[in-house]
PDB file of N, CA and C in Angstrom:
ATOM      1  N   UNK A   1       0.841  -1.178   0.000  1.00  0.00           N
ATOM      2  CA  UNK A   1       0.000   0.000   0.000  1.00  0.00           C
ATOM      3  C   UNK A   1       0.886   1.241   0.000  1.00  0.00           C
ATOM      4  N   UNK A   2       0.010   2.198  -0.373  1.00  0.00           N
ATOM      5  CA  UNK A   2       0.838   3.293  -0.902  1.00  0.00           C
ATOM      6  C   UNK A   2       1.384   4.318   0.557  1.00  0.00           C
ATOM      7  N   UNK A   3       1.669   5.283   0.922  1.00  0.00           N
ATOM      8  CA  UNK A   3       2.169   5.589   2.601  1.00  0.00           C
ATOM      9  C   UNK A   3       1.143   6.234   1.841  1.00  0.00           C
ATOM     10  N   UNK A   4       0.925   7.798   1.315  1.00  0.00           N
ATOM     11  CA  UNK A   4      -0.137   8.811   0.933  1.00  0.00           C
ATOM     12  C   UNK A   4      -1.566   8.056   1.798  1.00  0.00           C
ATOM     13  N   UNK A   5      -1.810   6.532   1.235  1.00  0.00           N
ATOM     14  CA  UNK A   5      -2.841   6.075   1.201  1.00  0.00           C
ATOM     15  C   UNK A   5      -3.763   6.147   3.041  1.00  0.00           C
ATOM     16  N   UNK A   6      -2.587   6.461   3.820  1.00  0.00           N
ATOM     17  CA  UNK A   6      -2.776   6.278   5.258  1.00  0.00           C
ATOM     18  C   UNK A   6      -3.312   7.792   5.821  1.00  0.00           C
ATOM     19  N   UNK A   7      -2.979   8.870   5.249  1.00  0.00           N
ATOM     20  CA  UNK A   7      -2.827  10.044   5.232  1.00  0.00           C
ATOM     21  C   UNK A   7      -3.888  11.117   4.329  1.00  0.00           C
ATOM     22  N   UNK A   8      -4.635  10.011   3.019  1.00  0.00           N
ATOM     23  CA  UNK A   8      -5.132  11.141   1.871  1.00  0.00           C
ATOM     24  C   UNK A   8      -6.887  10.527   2.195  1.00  0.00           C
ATOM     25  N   UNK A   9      -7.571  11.268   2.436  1.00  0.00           N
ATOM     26  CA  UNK A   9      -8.989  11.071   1.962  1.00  0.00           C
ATOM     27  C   UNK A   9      -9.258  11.081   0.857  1.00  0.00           C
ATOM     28  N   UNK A  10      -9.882  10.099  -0.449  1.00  0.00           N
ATOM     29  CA  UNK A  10     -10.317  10.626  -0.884  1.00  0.00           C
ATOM     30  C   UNK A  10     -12.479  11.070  -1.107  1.00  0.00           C
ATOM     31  N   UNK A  11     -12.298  12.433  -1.342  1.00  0.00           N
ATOM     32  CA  UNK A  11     -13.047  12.938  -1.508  1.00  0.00           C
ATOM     33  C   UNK A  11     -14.191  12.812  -3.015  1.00  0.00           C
ATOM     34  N   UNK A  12     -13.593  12.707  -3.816  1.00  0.00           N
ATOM     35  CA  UNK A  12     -14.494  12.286  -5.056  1.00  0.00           C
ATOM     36  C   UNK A  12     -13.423  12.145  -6.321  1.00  0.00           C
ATOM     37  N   UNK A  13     -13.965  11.898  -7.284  1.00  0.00           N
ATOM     38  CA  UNK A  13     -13.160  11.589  -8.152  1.00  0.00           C
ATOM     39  C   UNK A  13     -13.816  11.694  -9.821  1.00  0.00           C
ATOM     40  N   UNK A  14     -12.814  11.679 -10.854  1.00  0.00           N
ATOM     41  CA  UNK A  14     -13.292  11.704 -12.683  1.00  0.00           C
ATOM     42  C   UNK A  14     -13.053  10.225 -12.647  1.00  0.00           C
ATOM     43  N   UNK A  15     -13.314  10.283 -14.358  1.00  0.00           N
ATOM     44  CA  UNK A  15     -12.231   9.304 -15.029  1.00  0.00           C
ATOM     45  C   UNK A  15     -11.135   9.211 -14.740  1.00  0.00           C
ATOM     46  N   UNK A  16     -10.756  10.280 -14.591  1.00  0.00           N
ATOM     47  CA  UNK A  16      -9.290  10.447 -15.190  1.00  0.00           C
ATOM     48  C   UNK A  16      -8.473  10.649 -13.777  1.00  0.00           C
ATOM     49  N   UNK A  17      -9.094  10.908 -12.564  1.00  0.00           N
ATOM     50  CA  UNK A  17      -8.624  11.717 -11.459  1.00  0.00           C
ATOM     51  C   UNK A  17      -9.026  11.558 -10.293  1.00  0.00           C
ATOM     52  N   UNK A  18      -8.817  11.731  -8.978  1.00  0.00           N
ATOM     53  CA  UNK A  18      -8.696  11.011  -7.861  1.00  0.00           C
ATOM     54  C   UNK A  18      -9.041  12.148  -7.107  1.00  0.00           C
ATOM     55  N   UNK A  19      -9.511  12.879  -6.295  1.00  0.00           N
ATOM     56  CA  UNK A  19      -9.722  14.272  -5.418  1.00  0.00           C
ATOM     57  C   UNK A  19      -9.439  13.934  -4.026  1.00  0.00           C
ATOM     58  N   UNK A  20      -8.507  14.328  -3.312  1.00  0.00           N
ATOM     59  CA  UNK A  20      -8.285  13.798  -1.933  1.00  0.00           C
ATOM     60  C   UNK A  20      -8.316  15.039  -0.902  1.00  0.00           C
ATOM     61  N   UNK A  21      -8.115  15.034  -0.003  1.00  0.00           N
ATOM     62  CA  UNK A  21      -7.434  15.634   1.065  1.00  0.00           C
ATOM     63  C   UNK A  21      -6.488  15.269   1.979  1.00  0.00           C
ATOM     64  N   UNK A  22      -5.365  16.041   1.931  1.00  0.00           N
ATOM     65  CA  UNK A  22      -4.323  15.322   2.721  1.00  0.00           C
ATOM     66  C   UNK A  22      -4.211  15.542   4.250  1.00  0.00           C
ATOM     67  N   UNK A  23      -4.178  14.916   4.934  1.00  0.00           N
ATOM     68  CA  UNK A  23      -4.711  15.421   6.699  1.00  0.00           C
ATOM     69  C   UNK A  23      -3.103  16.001   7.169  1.00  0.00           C
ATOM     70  N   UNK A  24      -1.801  15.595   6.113  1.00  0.00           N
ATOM     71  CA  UNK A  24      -0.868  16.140   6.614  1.00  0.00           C
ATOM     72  C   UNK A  24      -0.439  17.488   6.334  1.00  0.00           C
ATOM     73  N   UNK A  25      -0.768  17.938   5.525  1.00  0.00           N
ATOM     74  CA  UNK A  25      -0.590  18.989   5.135  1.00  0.00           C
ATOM     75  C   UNK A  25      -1.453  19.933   4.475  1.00  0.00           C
ATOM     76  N   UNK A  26      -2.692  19.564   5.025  1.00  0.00           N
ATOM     77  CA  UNK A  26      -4.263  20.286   4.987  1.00  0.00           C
ATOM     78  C   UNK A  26      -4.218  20.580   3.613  1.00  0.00           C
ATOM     79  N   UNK A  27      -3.834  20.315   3.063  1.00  0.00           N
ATOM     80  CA  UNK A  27      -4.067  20.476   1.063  1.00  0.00           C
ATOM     81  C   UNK A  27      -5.356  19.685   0.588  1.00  0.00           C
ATOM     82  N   UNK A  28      -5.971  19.933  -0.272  1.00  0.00           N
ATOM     83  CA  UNK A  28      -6.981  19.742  -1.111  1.00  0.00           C
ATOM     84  C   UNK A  28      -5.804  19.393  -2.508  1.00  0.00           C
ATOM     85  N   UNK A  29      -6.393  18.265  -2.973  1.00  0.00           N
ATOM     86  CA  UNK A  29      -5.092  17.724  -4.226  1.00  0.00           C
ATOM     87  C   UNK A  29      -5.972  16.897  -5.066  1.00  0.00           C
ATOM     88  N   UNK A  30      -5.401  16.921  -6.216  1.00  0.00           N
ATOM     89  CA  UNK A  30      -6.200  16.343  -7.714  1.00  0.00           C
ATOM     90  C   UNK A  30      -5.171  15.155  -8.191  1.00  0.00           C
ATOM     91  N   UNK A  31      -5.452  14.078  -8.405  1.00  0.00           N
ATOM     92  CA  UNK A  31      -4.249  13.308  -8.077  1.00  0.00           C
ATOM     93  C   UNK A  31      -4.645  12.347  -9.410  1.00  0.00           C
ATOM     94  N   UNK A  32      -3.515  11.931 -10.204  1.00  0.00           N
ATOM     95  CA  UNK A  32      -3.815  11.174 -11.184  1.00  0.00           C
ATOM     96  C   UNK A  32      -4.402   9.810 -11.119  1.00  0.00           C
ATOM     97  N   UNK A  33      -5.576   9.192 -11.441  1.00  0.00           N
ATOM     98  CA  UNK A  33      -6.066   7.940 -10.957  1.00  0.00           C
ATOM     99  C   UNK A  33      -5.395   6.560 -11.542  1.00  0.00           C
ATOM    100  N   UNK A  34      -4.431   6.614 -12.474  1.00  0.00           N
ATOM    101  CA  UNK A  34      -3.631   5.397 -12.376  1.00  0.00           C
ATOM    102  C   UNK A  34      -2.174   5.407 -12.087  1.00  0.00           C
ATOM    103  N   UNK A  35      -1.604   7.038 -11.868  1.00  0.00           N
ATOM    104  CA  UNK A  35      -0.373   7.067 -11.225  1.00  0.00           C
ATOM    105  C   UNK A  35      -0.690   7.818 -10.126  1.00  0.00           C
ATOM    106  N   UNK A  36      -1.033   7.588  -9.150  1.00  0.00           N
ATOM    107  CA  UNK A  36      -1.095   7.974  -7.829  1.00  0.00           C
ATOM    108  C   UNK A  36      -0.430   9.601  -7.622  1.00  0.00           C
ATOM    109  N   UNK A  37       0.942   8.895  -7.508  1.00  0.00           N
ATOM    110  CA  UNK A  37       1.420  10.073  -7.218  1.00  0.00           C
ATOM    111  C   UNK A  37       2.057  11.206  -8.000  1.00  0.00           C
ATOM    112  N   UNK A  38       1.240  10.886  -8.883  1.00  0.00           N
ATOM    113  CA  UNK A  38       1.142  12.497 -10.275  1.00  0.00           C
ATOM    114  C   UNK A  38       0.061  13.260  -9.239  1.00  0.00           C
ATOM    115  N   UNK A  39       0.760  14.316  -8.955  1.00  0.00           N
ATOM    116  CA  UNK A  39      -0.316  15.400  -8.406  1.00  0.00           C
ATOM    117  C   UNK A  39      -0.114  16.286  -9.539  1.00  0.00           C
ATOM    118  N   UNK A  40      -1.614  16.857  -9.488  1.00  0.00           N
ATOM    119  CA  UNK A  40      -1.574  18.021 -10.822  1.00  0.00           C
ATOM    120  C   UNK A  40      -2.297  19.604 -10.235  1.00  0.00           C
ATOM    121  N   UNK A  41      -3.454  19.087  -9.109  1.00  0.00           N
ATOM    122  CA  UNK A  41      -3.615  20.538  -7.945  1.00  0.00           C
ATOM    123  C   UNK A  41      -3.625  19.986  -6.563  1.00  0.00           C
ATOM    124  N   UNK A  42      -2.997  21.195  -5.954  1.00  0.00           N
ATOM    125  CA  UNK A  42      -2.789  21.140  -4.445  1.00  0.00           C
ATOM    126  C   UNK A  42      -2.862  22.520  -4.039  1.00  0.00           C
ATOM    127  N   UNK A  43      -3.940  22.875  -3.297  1.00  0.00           N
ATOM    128  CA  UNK A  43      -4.451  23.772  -2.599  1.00  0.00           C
ATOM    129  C   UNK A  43      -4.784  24.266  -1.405  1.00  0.00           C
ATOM    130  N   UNK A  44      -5.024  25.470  -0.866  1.00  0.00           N
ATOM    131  CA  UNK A  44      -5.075  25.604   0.598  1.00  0.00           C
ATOM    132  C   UNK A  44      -6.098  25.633   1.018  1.00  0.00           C
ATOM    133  N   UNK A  45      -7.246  25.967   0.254  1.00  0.00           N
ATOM    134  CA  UNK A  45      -8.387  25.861   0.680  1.00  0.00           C
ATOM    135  C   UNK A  45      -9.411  25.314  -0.824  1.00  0.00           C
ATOM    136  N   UNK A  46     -10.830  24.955   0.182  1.00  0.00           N
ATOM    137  CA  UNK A  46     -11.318  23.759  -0.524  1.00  0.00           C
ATOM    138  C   UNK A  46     -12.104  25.012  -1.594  1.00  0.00           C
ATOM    139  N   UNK A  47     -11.974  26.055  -1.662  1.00  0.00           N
ATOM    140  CA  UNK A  47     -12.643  27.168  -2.777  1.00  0.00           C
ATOM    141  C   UNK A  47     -11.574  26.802  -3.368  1.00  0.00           C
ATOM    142  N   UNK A  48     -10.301  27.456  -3.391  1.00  0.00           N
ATOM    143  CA  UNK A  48      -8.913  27.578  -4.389  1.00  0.00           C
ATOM    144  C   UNK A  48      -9.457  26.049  -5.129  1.00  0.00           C
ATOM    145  N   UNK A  49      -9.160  25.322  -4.187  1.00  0.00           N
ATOM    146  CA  UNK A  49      -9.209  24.030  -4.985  1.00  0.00           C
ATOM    147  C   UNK A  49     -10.797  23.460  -6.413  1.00  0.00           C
ATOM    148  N   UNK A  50     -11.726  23.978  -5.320  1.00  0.00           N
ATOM    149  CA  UNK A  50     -12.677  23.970  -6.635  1.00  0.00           C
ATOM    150  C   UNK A  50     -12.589  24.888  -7.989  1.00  0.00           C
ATOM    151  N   UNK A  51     -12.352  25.961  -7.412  1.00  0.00           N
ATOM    152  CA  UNK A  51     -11.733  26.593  -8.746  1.00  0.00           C
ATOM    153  C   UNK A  51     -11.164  26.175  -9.508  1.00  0.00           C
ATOM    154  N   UNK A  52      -9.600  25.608  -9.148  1.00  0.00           N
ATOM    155  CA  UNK A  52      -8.186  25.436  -9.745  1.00  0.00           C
ATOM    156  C   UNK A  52      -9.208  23.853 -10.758  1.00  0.00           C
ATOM    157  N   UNK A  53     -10.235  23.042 -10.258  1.00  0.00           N
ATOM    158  CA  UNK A  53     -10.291  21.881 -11.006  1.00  0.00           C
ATOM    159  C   UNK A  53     -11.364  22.452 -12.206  1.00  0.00           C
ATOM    160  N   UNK A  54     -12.339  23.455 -11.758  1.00  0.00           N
ATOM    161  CA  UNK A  54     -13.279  23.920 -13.017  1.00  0.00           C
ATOM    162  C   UNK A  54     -12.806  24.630 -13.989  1.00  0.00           C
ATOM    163  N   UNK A  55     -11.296  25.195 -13.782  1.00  0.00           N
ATOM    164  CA  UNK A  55     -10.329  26.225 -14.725  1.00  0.00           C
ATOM    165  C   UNK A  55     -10.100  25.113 -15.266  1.00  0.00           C
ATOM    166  N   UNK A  56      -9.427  23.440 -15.118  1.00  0.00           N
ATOM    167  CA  UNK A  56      -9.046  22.778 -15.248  1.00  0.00           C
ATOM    168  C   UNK A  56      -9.757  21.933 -17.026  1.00  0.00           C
ATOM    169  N   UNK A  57     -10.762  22.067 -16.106  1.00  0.00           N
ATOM    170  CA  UNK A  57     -12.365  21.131 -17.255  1.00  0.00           C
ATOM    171  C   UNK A  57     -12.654  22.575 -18.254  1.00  0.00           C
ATOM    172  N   UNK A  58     -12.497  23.330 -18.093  1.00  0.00           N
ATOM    173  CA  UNK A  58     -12.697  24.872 -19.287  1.00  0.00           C
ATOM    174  C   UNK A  58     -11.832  24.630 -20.096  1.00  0.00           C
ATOM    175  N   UNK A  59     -10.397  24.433 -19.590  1.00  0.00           N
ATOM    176  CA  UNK A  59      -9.369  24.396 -20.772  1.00  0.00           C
ATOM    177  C   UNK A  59     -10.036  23.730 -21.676  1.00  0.00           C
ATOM    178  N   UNK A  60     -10.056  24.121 -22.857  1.00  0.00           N
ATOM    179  CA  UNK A  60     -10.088  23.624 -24.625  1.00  0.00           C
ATOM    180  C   UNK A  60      -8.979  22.481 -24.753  1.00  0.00           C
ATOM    181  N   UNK A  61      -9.090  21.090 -25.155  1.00  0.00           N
ATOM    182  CA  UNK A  61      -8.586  20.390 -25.232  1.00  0.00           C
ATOM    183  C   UNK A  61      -7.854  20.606 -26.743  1.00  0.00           C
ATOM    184  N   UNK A  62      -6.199  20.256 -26.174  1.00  0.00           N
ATOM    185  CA  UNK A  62      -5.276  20.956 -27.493  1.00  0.00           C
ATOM    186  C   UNK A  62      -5.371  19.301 -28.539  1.00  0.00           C
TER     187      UNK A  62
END
């Protein structure tokens, strides 16, 4: 098992993506769902963080 795994809630999740909270370092984090530990947002609060994932889903796919 992963150490994160002892430490991360997760909170909800995509296809593509994993939504946790980390109890160690009070971050809100977007975490890749078949490489774990690809983080792509980590935030201080759970607004920043909803934001940072709906800026995320807007981007125009290149």
């Amino acid at each position: 098992m992963i150490e994160d795994d002892f430490y991360c809630i997760e909170i909800s999740g995509s296809s593509l993506d994993t939504y946790t909270y980390d109890v160690r370092t009070n971050k809100w984090e977007s975490r890749d769902r078949q490489q774990y530990q690809n983080l792509f947002i980590s935030c201080d609060t759970l607004a920043d963080f909803l934001q940072a994932v709906l800026d995320d889903i807007r981007q125009p796919e290149e």
